[in-house]
PDB file of N, CA and C in Angstrom:
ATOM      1  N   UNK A   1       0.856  -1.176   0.000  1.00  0.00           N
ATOM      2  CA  UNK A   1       0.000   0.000   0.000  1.00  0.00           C
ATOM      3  C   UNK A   1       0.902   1.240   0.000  1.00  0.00           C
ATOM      4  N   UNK A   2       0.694   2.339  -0.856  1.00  0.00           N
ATOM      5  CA  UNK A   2       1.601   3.342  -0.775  1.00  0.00           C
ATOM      6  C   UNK A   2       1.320   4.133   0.605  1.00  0.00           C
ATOM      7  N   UNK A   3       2.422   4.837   0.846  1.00  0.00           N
ATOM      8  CA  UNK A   3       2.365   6.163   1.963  1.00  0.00           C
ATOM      9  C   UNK A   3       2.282   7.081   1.671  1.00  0.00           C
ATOM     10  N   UNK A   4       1.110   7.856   2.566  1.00  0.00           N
ATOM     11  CA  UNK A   4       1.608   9.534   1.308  1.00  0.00           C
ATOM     12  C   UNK A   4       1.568  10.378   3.208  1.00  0.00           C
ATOM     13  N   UNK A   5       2.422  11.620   2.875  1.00  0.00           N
ATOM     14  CA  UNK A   5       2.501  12.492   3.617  1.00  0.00           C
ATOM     15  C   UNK A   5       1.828  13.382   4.304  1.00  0.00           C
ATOM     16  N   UNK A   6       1.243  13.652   5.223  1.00  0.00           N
ATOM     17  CA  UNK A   6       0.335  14.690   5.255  1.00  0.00           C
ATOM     18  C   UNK A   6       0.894  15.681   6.609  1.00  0.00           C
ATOM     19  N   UNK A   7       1.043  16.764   6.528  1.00  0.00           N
ATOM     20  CA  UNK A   7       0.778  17.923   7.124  1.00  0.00           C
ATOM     21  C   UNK A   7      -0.329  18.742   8.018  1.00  0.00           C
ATOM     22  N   UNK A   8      -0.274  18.768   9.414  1.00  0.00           N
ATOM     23  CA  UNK A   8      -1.298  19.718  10.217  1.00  0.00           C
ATOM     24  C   UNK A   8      -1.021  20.660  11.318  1.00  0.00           C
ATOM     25  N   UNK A   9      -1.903  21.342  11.145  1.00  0.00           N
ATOM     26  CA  UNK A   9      -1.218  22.289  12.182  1.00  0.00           C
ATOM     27  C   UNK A   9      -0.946  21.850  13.337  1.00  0.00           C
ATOM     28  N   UNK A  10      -0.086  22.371  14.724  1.00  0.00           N
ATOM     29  CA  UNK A  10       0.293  21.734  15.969  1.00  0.00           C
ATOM     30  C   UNK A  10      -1.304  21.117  16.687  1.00  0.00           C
ATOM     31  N   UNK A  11      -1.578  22.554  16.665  1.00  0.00           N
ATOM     32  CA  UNK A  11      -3.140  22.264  17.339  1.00  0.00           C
ATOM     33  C   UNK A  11      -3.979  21.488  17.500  1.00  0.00           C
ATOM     34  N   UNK A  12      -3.966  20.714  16.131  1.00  0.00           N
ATOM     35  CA  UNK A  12      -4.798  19.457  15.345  1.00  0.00           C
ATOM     36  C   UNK A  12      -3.764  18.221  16.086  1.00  0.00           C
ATOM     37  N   UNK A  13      -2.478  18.439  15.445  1.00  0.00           N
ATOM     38  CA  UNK A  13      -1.911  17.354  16.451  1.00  0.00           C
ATOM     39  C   UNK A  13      -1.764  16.944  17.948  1.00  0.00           C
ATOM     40  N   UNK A  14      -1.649  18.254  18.769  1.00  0.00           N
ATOM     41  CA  UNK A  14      -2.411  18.217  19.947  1.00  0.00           C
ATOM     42  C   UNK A  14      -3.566  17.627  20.492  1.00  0.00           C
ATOM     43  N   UNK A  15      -4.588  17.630  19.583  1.00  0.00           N
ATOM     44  CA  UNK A  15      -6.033  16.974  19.885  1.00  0.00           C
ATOM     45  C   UNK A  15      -6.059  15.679  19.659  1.00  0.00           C
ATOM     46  N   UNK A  16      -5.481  15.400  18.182  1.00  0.00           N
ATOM     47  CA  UNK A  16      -5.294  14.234  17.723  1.00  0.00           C
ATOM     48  C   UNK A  16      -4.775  13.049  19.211  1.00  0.00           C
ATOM     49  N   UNK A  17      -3.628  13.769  19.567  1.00  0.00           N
ATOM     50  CA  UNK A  17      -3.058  12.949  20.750  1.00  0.00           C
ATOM     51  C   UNK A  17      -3.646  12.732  22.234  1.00  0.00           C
ATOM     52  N   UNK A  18      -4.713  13.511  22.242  1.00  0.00           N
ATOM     53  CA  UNK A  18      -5.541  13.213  23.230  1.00  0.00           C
ATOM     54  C   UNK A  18      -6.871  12.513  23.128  1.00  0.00           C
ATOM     55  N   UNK A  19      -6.900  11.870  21.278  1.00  0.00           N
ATOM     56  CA  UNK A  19      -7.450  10.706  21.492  1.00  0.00           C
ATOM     57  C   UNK A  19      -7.005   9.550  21.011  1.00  0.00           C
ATOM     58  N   UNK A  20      -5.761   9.056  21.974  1.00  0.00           N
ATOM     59  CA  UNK A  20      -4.874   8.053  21.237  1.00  0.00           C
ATOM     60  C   UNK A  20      -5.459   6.697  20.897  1.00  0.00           C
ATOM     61  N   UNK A  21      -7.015   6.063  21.183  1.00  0.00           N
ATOM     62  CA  UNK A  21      -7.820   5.546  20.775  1.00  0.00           C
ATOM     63  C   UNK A  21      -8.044   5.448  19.364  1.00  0.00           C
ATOM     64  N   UNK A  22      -7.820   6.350  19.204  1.00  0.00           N
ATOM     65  CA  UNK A  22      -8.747   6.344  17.511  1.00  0.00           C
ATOM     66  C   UNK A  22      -7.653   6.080  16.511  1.00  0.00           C
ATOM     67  N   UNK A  23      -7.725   5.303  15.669  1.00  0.00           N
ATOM     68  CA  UNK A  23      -7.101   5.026  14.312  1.00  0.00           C
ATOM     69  C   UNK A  23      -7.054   5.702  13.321  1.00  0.00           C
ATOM     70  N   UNK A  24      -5.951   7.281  13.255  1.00  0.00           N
ATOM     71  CA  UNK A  24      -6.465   8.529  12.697  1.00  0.00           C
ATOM     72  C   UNK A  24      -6.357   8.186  11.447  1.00  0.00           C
ATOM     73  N   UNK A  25      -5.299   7.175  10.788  1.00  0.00           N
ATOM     74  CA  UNK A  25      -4.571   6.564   9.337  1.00  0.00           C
ATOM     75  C   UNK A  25      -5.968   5.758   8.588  1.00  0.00           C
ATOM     76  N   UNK A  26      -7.203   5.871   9.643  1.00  0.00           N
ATOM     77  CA  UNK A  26      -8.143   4.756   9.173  1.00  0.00           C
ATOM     78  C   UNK A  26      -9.284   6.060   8.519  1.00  0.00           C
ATOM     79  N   UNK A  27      -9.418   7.282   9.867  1.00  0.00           N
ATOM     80  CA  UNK A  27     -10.083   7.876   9.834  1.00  0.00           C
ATOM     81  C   UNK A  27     -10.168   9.075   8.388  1.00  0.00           C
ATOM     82  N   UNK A  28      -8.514   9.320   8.306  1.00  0.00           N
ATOM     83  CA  UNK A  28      -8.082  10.161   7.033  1.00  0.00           C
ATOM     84  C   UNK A  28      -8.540   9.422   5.849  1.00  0.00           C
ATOM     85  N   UNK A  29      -8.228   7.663   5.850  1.00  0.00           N
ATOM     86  CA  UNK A  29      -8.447   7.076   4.958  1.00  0.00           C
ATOM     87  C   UNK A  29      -9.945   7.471   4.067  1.00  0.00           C
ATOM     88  N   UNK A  30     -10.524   6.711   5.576  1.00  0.00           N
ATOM     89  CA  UNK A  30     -12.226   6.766   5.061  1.00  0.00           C
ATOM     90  C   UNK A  30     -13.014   8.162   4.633  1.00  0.00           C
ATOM     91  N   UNK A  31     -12.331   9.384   5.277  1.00  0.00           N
ATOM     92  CA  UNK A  31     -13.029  10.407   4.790  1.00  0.00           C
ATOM     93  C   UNK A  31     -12.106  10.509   3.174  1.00  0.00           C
ATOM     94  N   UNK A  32     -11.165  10.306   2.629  1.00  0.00           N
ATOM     95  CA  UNK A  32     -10.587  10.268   1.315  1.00  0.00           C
ATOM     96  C   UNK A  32     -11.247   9.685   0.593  1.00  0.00           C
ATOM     97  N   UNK A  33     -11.987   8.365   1.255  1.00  0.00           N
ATOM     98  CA  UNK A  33     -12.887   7.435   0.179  1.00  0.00           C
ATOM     99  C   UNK A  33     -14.031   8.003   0.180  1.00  0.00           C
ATOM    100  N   UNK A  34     -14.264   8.595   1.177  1.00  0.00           N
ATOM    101  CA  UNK A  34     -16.223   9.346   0.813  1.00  0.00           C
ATOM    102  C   UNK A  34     -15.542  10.585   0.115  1.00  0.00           C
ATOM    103  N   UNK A  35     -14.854  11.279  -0.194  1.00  0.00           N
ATOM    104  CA  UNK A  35     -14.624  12.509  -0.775  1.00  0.00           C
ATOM    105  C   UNK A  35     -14.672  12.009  -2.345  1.00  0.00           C
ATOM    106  N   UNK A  36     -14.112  11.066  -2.525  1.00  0.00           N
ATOM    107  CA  UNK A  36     -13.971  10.705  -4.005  1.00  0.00           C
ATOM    108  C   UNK A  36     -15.041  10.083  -4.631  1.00  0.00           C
ATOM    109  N   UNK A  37     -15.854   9.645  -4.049  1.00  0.00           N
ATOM    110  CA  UNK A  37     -17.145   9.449  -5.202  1.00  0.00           C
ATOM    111  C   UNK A  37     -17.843  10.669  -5.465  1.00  0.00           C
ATOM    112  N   UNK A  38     -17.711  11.878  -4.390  1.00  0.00           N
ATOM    113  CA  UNK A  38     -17.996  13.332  -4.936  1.00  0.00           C
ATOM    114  C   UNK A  38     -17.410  13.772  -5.931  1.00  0.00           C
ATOM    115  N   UNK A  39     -16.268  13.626  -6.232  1.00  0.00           N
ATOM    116  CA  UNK A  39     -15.505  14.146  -7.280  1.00  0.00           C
ATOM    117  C   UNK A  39     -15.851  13.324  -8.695  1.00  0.00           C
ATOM    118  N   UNK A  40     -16.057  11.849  -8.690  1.00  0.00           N
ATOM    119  CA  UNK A  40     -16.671  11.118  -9.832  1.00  0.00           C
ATOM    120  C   UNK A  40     -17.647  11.436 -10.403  1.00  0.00           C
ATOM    121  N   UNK A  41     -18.919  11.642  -9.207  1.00  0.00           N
ATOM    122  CA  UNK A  41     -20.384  12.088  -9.842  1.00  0.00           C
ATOM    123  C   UNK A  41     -20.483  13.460 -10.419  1.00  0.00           C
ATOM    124  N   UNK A  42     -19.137  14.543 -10.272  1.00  0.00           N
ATOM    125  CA  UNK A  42     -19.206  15.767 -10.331  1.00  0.00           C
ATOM    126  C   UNK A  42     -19.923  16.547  -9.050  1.00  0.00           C
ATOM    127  N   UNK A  43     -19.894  16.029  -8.204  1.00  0.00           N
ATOM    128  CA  UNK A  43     -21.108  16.804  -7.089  1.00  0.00           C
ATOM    129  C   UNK A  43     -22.030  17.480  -7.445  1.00  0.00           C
ATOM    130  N   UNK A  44     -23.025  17.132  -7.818  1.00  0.00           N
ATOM    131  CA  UNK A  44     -24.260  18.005  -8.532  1.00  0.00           C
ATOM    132  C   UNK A  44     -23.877  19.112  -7.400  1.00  0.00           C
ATOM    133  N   UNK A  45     -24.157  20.442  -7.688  1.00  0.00           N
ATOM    134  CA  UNK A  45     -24.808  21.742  -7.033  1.00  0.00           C
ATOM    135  C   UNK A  45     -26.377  21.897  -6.823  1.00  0.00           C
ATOM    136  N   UNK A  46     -26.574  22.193  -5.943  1.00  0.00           N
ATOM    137  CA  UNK A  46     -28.143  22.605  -6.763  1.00  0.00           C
ATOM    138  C   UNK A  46     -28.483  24.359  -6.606  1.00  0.00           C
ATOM    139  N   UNK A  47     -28.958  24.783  -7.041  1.00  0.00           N
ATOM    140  CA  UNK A  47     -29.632  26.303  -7.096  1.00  0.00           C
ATOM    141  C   UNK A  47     -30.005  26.703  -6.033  1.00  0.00           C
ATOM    142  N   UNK A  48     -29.865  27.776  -5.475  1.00  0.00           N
ATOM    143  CA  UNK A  48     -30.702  28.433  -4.047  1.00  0.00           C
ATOM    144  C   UNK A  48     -32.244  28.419  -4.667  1.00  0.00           C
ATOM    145  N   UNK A  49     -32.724  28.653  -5.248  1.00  0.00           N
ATOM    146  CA  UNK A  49     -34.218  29.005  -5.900  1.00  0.00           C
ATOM    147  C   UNK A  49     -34.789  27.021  -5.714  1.00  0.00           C
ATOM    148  N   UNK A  50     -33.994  26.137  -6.210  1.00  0.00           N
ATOM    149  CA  UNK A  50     -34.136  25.087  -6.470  1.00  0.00           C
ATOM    150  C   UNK A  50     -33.982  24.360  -5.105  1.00  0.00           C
ATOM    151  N   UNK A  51     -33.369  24.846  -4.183  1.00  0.00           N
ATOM    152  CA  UNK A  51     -33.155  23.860  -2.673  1.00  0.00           C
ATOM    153  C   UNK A  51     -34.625  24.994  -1.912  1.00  0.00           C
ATOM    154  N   UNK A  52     -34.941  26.060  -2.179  1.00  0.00           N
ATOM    155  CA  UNK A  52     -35.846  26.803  -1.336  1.00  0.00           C
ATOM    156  C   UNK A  52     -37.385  25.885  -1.824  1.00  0.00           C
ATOM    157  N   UNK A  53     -37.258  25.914  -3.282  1.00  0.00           N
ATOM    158  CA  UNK A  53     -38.844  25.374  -3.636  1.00  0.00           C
ATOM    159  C   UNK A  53     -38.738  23.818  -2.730  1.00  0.00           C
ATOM    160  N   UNK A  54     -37.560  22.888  -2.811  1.00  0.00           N
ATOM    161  CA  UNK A  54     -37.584  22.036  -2.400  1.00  0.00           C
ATOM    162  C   UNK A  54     -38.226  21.906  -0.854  1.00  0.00           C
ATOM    163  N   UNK A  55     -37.429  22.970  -0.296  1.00  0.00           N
ATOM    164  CA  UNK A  55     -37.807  22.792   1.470  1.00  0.00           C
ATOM    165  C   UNK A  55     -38.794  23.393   1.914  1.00  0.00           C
ATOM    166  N   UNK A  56     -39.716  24.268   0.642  1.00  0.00           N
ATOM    167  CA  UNK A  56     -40.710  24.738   1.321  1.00  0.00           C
ATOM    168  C   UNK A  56     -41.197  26.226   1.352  1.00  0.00           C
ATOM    169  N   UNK A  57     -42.385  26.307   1.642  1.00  0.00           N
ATOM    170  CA  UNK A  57     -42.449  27.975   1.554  1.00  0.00           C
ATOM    171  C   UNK A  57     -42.329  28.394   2.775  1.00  0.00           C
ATOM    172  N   UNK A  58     -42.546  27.444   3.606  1.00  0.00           N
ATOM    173  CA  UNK A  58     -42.105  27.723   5.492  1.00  0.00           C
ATOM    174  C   UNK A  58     -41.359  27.637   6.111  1.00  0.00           C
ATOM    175  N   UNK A  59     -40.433  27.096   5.156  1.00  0.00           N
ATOM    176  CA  UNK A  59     -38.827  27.251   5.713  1.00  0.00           C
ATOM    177  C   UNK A  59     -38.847  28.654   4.797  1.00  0.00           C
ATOM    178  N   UNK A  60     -38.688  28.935   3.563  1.00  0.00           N
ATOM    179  CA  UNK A  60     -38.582  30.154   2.999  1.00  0.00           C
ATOM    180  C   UNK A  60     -38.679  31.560   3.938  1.00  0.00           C
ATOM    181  N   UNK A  61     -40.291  31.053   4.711  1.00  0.00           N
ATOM    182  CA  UNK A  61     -40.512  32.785   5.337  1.00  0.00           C
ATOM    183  C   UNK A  61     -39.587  32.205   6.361  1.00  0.00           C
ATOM    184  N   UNK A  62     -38.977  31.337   7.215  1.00  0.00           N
ATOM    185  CA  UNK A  62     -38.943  31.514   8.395  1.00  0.00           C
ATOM    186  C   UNK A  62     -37.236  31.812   7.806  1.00  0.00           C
ATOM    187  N   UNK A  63     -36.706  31.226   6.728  1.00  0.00           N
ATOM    188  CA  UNK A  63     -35.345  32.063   6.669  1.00  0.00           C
ATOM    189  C   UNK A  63     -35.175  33.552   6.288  1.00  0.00           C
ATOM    190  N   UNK A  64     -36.141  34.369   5.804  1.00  0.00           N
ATOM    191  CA  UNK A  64     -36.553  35.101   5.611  1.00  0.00           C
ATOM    192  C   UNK A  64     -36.727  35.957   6.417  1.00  0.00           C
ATOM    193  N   UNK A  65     -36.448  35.801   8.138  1.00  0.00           N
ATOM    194  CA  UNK A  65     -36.942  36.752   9.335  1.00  0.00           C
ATOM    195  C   UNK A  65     -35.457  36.669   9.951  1.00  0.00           C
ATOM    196  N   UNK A  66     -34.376  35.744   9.682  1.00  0.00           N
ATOM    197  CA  UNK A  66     -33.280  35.987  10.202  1.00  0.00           C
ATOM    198  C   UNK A  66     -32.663  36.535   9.528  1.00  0.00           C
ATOM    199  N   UNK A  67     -31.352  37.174  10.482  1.00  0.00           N
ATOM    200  CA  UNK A  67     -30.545  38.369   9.631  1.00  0.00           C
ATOM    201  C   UNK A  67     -29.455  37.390   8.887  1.00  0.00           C
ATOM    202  N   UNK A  68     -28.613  38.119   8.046  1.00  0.00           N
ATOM    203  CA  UNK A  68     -27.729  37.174   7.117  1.00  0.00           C
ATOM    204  C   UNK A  68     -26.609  36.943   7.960  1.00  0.00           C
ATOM    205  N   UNK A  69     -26.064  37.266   9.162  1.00  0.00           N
ATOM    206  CA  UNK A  69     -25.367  37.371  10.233  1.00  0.00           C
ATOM    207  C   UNK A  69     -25.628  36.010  11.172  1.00  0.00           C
ATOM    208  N   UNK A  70     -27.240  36.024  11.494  1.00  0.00           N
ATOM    209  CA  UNK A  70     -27.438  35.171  11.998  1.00  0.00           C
ATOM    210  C   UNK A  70     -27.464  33.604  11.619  1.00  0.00           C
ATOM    211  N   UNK A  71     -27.753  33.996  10.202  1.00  0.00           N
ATOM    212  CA  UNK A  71     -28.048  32.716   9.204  1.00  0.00           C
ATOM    213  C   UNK A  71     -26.572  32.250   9.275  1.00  0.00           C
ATOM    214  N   UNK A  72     -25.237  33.164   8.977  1.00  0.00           N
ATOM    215  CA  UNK A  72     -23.845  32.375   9.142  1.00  0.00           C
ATOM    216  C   UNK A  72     -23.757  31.665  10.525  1.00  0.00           C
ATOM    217  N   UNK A  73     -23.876  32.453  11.576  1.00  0.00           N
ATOM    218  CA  UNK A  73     -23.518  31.757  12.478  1.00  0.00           C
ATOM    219  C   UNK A  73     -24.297  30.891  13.021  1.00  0.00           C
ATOM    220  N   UNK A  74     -25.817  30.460  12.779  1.00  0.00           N
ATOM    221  CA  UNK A  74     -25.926  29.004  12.898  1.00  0.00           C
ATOM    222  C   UNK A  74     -25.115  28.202  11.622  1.00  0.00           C
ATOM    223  N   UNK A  75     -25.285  28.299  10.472  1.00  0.00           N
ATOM    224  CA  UNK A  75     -24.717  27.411   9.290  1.00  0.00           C
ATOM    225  C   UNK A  75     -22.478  26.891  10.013  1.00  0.00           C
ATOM    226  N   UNK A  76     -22.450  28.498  10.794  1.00  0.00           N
ATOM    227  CA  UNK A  76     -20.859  27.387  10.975  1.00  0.00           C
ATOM    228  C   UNK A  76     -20.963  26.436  12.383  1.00  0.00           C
ATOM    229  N   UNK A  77     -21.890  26.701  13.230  1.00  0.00           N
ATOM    230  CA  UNK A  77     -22.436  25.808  14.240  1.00  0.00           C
ATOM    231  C   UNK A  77     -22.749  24.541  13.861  1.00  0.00           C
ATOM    232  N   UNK A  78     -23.584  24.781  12.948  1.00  0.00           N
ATOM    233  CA  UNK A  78     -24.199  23.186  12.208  1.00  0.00           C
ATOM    234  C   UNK A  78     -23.125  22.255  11.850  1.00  0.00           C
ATOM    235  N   UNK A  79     -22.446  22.846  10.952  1.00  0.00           N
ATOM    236  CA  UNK A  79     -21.204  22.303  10.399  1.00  0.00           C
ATOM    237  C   UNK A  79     -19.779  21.455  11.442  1.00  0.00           C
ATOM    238  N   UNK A  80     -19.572  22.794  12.647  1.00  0.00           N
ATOM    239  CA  UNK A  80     -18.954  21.963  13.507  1.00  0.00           C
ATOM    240  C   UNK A  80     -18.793  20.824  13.829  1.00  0.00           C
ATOM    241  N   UNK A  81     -20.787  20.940  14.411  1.00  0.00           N
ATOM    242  CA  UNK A  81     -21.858  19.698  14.707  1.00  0.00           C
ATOM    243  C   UNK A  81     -21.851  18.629  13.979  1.00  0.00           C
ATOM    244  N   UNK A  82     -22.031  18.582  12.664  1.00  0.00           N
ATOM    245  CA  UNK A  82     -21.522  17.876  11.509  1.00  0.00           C
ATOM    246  C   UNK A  82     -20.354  17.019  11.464  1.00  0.00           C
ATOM    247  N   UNK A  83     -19.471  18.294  11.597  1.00  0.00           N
ATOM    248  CA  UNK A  83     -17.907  17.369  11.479  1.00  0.00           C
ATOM    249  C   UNK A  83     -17.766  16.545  12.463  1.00  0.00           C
ATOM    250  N   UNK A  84     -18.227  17.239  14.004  1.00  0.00           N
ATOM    251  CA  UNK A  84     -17.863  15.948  14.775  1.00  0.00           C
ATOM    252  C   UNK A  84     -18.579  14.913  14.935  1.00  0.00           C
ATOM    253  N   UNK A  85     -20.135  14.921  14.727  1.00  0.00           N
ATOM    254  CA  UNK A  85     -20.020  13.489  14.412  1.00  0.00           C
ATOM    255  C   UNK A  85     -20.531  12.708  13.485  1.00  0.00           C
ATOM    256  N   UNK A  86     -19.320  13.489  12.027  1.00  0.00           N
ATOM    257  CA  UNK A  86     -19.259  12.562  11.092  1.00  0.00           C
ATOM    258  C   UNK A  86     -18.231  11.852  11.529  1.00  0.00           C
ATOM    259  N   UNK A  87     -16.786  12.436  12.135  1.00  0.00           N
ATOM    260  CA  UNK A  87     -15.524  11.719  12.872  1.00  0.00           C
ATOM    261  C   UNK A  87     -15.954  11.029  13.962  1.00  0.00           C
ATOM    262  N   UNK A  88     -16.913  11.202  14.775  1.00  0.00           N
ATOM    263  CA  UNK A  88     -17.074  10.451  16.010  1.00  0.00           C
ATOM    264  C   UNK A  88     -17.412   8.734  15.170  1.00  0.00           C
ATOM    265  N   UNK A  89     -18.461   9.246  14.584  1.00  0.00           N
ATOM    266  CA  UNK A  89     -19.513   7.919  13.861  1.00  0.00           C
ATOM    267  C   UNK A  89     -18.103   7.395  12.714  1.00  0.00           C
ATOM    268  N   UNK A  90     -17.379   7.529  12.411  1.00  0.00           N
ATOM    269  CA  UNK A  90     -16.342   7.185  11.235  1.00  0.00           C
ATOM    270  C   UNK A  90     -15.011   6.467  12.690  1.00  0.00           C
ATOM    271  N   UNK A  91     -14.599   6.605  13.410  1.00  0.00           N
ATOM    272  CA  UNK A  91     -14.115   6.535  14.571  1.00  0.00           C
ATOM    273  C   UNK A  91     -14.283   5.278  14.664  1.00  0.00           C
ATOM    274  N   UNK A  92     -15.780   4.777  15.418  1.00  0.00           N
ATOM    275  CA  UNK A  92     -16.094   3.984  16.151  1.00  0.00           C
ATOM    276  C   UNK A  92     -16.045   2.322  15.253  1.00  0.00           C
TER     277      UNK A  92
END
């Protein structure tokens, strides 16, 4: 199996080492293999007009009453939320 190199900041390695449990060579792996069938299919995009009709006209008004300020800072909350436990659940 080849080796390839990778690079992170201290910080990341810091954390990394306080969960010496986890199989990070497994964890890098598996998120490399879900990244690449995105790149095969082309990752469809879809349209803001086209994800709004999708979710609704009541999600519409109710995004519609928050400020665009507020709308970022839940969306990088979510995401956090996301990442960790897509790594927690990829981990185990």
């Amino acid at each position: 199996m080849p080796d390839i190199t990778l690079s992170i900041s201290e910080e990341a390695y810091k954390k990394m080492k306080e969960h010496r449990g986890i199989r990070w060579t497994e964890v890098i792996r598996d998120a490399i293999m879900g990244y690449i069938p995105r790149l095969e299919e082309g990752k469809r995009e879809i349209m803001t007009e086209e994800l709004l009709k999708e979710l609704g006209s009541e999600f519409e008004k109710d995004l519609s009453e928050i400020s665009f300020e507020e709308a970022v800072g839940l969306y990088e909350k979510m995401r956090k939320k996301e990442w960790k436990r897509f790594y927690t659940i990829q981990a185990v």
